[in-house]
C-alpha atoms as a PDB file:
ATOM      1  CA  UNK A   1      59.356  11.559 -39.994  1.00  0.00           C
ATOM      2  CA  UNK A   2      58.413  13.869 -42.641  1.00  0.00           C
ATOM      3  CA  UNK A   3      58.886  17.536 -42.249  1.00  0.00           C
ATOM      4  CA  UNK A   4      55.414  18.811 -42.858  1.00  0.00           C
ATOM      5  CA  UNK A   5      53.746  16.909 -40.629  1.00  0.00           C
ATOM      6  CA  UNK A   6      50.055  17.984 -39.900  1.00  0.00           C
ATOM      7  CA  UNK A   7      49.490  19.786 -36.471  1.00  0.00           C
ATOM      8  CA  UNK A   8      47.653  18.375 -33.707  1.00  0.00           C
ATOM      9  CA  UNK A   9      44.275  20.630 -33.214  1.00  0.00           C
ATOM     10  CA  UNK A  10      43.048  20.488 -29.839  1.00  0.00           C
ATOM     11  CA  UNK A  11      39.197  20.844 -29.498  1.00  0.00           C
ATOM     12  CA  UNK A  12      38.327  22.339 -25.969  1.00  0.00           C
ATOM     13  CA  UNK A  13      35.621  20.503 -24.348  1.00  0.00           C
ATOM     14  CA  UNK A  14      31.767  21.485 -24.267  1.00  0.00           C
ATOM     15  CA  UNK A  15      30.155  22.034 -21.140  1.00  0.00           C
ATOM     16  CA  UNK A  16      27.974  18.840 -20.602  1.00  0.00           C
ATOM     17  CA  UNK A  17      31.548  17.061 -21.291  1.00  0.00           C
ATOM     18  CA  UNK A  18      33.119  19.198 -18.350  1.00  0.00           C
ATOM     19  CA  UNK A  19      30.405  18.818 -16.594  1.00  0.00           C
ATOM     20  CA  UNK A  20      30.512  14.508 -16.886  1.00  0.00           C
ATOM     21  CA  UNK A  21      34.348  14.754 -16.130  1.00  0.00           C
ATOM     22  CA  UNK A  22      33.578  16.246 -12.999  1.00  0.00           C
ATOM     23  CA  UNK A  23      30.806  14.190 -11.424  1.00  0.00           C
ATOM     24  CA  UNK A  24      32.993  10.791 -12.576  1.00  0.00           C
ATOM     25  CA  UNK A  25      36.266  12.501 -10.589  1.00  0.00           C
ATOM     26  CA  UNK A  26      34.180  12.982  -7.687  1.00  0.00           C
ATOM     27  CA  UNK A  27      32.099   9.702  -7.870  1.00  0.00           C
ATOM     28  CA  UNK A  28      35.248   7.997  -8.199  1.00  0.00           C
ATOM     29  CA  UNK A  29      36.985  10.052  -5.525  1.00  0.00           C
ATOM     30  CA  UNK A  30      34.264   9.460  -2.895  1.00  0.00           C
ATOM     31  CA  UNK A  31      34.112   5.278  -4.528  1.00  0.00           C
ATOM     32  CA  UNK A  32      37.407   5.156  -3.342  1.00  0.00           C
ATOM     33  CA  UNK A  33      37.384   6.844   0.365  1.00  0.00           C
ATOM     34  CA  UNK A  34      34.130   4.653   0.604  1.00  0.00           C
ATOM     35  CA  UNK A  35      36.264   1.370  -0.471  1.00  0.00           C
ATOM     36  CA  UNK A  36      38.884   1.957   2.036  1.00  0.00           C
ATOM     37  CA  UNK A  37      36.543   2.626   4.594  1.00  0.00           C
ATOM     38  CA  UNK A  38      33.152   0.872   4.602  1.00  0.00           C
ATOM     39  CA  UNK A  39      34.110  -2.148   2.637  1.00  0.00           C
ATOM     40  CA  UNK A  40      34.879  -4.496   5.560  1.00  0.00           C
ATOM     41  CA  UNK A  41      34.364  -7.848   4.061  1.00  0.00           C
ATOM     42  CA  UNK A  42      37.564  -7.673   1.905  1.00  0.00           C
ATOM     43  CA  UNK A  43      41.305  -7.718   3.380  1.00  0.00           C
ATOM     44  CA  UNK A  44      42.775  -5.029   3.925  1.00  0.00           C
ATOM     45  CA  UNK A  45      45.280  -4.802   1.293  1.00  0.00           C
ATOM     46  CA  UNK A  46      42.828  -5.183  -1.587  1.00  0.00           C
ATOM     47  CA  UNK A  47      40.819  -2.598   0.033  1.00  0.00           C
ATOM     48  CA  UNK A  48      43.313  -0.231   0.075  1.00  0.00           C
ATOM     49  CA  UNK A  49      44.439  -0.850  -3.460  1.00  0.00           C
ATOM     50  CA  UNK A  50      40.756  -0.813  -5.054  1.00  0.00           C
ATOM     51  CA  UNK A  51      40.698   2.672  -3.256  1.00  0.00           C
ATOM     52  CA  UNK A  52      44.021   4.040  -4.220  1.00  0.00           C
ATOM     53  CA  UNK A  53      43.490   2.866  -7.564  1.00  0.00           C
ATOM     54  CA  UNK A  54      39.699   4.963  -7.267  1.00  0.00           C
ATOM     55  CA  UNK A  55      41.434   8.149  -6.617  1.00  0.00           C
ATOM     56  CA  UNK A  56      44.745   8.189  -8.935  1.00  0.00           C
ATOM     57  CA  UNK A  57      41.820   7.736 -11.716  1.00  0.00           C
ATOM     58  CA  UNK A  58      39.533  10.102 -10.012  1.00  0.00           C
ATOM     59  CA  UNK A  59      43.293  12.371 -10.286  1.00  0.00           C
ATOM     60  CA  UNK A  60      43.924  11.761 -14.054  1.00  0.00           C
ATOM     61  CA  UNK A  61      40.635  13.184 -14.545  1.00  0.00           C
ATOM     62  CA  UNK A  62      40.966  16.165 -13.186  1.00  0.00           C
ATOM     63  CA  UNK A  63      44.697  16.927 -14.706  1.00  0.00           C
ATOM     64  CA  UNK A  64      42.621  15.715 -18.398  1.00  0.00           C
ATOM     65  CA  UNK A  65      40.007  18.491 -17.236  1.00  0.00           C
ATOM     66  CA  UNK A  66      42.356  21.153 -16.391  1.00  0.00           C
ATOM     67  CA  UNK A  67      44.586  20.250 -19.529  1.00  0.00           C
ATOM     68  CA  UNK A  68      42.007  20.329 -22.143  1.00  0.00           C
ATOM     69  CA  UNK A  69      39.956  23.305 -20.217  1.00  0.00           C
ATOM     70  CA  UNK A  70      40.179  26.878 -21.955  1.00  0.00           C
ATOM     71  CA  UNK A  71      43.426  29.548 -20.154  1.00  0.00           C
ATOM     72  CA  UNK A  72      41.881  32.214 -18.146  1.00  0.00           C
ATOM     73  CA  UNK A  73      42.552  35.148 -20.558  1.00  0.00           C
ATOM     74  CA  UNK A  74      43.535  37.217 -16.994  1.00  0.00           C
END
């Protein structure tokens, strides 16, 4: 690896992004409860790993929100 290697700049997110990371958590948050509930026409296990699945992305969207959001200067 070479020694001076360029640094990594991390651009904070804009608003309307923040804003579309949250509605696509939550619509896939809510997908997923509604999956493992209401979907009665698939088996079981395949509803219950469509859902899971849902909600661990639903997750990883909300730890890439919090991760790229701006500290709380308090």
């Amino acid at each position: 690896m070479p020694e001076n290697s360029p640094e990594l700049t991390v651009v904070p997110l804009t608003g309307r992004q923040r804003t579309i990371l949250i509605v696509m958590s939550a619509v896939l948050f809510f997908g997923g409860i509604a999956i493992m509930l209401l979907l009665k026409r698939l088996p079981l296990p395949a509803r219950l790993g469509l859902g899971i699945v849902d909600i661990i992305g639903a997750a990883v969207l909300v730890v890439f929100l919090r991760q790229n959001s701006p500290k709380d200067p308090r």
